[in-house]
PDB file of N, CA and C in Angstrom:
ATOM      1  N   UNK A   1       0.836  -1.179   0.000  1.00  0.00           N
ATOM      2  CA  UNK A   1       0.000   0.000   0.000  1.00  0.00           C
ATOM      3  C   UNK A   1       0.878   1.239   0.000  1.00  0.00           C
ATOM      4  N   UNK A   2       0.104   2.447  -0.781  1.00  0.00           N
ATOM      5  CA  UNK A   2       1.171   3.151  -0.654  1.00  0.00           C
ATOM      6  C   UNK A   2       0.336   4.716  -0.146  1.00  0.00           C
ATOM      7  N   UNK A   3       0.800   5.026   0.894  1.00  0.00           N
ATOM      8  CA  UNK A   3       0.359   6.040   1.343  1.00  0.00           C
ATOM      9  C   UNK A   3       1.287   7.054   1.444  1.00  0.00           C
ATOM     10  N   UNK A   4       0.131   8.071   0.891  1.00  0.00           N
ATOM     11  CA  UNK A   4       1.169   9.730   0.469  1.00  0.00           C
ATOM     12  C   UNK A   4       0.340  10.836   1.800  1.00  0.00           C
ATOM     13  N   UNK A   5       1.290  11.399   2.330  1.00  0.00           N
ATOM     14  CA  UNK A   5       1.136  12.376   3.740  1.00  0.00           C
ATOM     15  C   UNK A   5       0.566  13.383   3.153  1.00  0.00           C
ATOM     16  N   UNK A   6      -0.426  13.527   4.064  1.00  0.00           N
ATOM     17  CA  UNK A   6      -1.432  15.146   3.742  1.00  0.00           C
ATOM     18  C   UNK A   6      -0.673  16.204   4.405  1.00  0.00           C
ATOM     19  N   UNK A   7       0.520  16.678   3.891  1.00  0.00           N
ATOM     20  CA  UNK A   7       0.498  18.044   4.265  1.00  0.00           C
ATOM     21  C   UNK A   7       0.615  18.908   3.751  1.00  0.00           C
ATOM     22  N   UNK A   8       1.472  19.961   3.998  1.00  0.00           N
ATOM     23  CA  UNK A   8       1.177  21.635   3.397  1.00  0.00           C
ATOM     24  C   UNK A   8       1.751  21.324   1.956  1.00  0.00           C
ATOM     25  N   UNK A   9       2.223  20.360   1.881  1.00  0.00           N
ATOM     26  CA  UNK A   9       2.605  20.306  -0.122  1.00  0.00           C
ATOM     27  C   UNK A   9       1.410  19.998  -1.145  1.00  0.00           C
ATOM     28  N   UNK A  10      -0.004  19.496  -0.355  1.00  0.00           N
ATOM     29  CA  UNK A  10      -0.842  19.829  -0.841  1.00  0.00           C
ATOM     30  C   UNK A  10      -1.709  20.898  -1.051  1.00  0.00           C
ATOM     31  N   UNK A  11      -1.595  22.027  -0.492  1.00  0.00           N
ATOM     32  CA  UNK A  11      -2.197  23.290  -0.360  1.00  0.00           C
ATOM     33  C   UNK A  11      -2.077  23.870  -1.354  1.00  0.00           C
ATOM     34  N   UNK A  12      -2.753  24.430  -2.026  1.00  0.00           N
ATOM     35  CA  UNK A  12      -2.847  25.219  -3.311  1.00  0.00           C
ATOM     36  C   UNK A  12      -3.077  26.577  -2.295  1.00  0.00           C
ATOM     37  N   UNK A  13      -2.873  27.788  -3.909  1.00  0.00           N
ATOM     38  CA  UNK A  13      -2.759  29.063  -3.374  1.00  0.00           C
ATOM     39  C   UNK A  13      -4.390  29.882  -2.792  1.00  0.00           C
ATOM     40  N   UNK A  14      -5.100  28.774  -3.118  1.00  0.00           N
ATOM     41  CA  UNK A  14      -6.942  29.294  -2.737  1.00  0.00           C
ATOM     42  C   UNK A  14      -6.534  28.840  -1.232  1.00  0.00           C
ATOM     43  N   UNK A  15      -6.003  27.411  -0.845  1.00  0.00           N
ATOM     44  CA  UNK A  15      -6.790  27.304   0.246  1.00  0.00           C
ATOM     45  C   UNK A  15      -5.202  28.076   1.191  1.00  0.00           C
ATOM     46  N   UNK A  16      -4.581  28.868   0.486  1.00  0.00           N
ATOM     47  CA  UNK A  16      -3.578  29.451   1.879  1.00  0.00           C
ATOM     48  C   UNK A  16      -4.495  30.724   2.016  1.00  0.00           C
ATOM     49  N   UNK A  17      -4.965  31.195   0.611  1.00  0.00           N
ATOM     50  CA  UNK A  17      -6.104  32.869   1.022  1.00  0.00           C
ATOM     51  C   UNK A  17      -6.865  32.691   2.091  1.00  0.00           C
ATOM     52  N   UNK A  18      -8.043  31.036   1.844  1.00  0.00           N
ATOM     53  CA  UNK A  18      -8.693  31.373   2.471  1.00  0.00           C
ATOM     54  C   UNK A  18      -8.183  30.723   3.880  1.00  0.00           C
ATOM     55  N   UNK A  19      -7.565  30.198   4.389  1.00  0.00           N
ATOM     56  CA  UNK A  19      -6.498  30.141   5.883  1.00  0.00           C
ATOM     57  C   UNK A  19      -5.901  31.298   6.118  1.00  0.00           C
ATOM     58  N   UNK A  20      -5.668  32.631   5.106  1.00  0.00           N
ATOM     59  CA  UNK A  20      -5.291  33.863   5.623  1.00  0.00           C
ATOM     60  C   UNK A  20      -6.235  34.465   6.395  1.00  0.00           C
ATOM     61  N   UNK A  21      -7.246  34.672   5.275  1.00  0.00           N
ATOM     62  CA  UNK A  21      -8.595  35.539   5.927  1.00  0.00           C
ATOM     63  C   UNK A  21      -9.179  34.649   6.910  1.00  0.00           C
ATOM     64  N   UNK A  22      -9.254  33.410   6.839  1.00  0.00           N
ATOM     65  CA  UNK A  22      -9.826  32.752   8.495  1.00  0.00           C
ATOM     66  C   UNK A  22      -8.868  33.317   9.965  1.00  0.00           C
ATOM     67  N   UNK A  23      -7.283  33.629   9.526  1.00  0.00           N
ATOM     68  CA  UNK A  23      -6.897  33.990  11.002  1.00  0.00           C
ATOM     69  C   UNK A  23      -7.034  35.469  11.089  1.00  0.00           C
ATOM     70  N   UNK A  24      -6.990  36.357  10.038  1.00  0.00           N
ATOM     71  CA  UNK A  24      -7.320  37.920   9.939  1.00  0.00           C
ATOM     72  C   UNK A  24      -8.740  38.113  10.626  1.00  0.00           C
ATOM     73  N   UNK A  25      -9.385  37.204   9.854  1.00  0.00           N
ATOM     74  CA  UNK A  25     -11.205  37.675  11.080  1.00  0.00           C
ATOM     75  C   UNK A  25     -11.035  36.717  12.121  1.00  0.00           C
ATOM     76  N   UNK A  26     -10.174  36.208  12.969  1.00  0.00           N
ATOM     77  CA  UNK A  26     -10.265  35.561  13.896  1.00  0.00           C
ATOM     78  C   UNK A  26      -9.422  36.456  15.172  1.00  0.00           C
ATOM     79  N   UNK A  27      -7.889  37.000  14.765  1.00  0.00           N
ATOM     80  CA  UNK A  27      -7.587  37.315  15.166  1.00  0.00           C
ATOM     81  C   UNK A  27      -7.454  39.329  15.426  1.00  0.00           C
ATOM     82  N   UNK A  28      -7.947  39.552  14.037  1.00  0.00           N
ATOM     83  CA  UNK A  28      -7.881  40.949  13.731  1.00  0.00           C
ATOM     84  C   UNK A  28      -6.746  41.731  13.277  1.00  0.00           C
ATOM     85  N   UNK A  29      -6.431  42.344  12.429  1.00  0.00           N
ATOM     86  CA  UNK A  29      -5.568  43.359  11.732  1.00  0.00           C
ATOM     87  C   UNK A  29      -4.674  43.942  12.762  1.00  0.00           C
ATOM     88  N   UNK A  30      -5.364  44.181  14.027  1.00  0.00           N
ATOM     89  CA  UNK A  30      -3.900  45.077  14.923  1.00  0.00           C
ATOM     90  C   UNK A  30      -3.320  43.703  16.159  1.00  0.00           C
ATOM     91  N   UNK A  31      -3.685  42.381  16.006  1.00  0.00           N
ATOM     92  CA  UNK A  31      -3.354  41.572  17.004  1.00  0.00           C
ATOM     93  C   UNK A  31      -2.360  40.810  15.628  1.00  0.00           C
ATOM     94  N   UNK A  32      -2.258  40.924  14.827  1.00  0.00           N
ATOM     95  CA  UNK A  32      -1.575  39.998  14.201  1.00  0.00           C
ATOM     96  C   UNK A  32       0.174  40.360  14.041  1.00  0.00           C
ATOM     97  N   UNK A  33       0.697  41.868  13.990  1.00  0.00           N
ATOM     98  CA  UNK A  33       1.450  41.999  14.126  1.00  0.00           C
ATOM     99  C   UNK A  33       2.015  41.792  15.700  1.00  0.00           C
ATOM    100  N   UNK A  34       1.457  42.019  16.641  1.00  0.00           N
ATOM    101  CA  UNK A  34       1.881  41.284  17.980  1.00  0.00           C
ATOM    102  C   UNK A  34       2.001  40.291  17.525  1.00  0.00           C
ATOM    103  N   UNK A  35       1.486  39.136  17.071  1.00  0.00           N
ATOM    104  CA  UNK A  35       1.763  37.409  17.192  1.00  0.00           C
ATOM    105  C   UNK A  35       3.206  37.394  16.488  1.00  0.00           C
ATOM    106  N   UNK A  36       3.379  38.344  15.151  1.00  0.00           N
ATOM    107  CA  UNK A  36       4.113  37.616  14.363  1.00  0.00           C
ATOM    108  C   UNK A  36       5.652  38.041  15.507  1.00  0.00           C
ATOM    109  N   UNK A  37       5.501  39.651  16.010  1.00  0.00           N
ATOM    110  CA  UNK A  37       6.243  40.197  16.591  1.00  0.00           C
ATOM    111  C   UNK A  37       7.041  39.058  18.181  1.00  0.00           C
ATOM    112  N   UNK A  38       6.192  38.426  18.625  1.00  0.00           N
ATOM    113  CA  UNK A  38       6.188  37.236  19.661  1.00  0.00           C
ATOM    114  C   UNK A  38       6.784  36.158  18.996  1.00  0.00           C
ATOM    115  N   UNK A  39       6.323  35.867  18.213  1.00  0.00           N
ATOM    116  CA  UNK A  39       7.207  34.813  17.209  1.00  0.00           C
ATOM    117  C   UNK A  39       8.410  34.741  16.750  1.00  0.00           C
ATOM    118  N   UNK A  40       8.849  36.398  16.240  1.00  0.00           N
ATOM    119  CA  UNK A  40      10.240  36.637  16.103  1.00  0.00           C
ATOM    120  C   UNK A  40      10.791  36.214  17.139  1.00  0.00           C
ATOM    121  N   UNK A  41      10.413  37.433  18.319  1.00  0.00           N
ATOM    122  CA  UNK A  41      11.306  36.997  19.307  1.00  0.00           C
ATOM    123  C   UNK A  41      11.919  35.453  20.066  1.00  0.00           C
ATOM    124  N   UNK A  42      10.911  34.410  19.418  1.00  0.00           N
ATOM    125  CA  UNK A  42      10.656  33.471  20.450  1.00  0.00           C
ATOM    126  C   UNK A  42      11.700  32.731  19.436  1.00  0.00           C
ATOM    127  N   UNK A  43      11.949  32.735  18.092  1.00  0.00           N
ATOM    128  CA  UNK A  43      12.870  32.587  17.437  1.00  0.00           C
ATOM    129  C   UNK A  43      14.375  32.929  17.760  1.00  0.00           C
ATOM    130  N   UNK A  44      14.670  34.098  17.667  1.00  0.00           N
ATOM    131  CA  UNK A  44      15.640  34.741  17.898  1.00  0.00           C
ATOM    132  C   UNK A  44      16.054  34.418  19.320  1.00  0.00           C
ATOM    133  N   UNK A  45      15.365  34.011  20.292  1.00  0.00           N
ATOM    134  CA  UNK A  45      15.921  33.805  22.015  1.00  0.00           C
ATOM    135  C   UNK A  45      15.872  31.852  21.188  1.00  0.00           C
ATOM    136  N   UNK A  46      15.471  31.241  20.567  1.00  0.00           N
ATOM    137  CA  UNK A  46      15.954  29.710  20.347  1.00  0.00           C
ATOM    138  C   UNK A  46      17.239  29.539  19.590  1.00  0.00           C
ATOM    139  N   UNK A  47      17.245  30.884  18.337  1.00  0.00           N
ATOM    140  CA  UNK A  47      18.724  30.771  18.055  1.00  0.00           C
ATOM    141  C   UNK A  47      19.678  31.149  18.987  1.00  0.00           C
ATOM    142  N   UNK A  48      19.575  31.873  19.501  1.00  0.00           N
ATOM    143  CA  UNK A  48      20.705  32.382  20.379  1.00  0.00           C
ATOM    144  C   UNK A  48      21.047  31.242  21.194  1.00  0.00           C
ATOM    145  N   UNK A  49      20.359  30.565  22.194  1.00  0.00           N
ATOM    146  CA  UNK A  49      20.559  29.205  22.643  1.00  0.00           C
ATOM    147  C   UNK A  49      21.064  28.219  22.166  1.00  0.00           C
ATOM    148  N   UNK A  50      20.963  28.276  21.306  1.00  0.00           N
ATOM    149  CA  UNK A  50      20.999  27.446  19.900  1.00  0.00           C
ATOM    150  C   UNK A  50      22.700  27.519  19.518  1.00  0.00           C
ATOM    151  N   UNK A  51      23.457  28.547  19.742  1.00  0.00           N
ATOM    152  CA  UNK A  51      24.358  29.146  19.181  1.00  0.00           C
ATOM    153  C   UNK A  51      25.330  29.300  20.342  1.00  0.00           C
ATOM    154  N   UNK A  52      24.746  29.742  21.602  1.00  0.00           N
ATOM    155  CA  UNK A  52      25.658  29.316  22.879  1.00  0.00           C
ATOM    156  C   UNK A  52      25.628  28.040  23.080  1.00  0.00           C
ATOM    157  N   UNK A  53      25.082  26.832  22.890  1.00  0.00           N
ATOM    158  CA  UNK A  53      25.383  25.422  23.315  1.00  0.00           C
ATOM    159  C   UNK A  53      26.291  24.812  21.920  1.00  0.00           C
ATOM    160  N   UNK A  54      26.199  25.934  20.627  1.00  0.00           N
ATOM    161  CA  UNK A  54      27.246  25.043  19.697  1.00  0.00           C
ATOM    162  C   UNK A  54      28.440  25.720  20.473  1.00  0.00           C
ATOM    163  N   UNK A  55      28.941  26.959  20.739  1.00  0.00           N
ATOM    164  CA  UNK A  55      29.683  27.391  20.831  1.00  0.00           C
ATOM    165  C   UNK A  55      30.527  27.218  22.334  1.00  0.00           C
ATOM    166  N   UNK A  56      29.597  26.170  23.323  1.00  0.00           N
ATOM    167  CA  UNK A  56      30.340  25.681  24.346  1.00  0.00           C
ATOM    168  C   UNK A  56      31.005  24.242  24.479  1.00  0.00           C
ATOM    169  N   UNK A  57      30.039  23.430  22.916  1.00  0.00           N
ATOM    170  CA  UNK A  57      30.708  22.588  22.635  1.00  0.00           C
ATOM    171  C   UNK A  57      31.711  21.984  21.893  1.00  0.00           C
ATOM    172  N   UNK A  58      32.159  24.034  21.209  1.00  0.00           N
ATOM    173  CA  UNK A  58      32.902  24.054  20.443  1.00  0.00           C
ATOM    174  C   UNK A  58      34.359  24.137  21.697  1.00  0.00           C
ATOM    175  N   UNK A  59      34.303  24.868  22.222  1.00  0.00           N
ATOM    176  CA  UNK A  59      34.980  25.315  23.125  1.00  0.00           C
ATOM    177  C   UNK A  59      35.368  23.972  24.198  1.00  0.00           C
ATOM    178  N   UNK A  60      34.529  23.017  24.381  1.00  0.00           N
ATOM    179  CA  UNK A  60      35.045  21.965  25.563  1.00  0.00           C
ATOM    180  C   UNK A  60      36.076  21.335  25.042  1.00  0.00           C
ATOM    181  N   UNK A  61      36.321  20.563  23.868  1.00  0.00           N
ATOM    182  CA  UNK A  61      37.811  19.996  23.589  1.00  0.00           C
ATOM    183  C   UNK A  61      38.983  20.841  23.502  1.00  0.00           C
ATOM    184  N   UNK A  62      38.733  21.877  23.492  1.00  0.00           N
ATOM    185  CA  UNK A  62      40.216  22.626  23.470  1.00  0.00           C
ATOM    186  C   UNK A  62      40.030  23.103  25.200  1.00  0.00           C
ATOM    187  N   UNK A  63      39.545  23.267  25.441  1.00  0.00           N
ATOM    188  CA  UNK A  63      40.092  23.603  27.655  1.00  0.00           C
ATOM    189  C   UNK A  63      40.387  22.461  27.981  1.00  0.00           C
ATOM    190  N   UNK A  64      39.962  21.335  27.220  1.00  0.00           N
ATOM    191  CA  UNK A  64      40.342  19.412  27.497  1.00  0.00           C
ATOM    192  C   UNK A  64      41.584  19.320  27.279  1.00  0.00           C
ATOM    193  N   UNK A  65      41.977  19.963  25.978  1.00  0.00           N
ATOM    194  CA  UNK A  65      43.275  19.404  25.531  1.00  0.00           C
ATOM    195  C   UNK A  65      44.529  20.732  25.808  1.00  0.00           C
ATOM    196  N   UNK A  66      44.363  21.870  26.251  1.00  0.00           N
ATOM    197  CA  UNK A  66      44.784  22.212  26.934  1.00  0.00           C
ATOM    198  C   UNK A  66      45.301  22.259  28.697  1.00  0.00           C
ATOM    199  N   UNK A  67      44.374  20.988  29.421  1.00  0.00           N
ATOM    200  CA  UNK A  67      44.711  21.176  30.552  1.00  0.00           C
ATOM    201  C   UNK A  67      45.548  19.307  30.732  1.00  0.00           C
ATOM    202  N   UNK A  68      45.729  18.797  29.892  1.00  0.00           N
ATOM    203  CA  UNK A  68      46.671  17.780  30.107  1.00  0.00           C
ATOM    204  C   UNK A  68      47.761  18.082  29.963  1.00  0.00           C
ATOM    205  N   UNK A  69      48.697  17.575  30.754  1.00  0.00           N
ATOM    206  CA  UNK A  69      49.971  17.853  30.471  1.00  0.00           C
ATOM    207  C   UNK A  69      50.829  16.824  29.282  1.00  0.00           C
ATOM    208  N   UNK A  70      52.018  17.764  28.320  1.00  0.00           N
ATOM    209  CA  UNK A  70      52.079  16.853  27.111  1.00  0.00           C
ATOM    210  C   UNK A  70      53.638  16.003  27.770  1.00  0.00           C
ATOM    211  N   UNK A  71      53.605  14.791  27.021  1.00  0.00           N
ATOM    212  CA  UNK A  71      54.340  14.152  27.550  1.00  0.00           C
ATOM    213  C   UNK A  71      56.253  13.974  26.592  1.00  0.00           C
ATOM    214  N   UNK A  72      57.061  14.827  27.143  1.00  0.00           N
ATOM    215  CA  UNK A  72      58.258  14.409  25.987  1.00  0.00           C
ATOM    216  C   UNK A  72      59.234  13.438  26.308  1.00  0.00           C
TER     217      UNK A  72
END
């Protein structure tokens, strides 16, 4: 059997309009820039996290291999 996943690769450009205008009259014209504005941010504070845990695991093998002593 071969089953194909319903998701957004089926959406044509009617049904994203009308999923626009369903959250525009749901949510309203001056609440929507707050959401998207909340969203950035909530982005931007996951990259940043995101970017201090590469950058401490960039950082642990070299304080590793700096604190052994080398052997001649």
């Amino acid at each position: 059997m071969n089953f194909q996943p319903i998701l957004l690769g089926v959406l044509g450009t009617q049904e994203i309009i009308i999923i626009a205008i369903i959250i525009l009259l749901l949510f309203g014209g001056r609440k929507i820039p707050e959401l998207m504005r909340g969203l950035g941010k909530g982005i931007r504070e996951f990259n940043d996290a995101k970017n201090t845990v590469r950058k401490e695991i960039e950082e642990a093998p070299n304080t590793n291999s700096n604190d052994t002593p080398s052997a001649k």
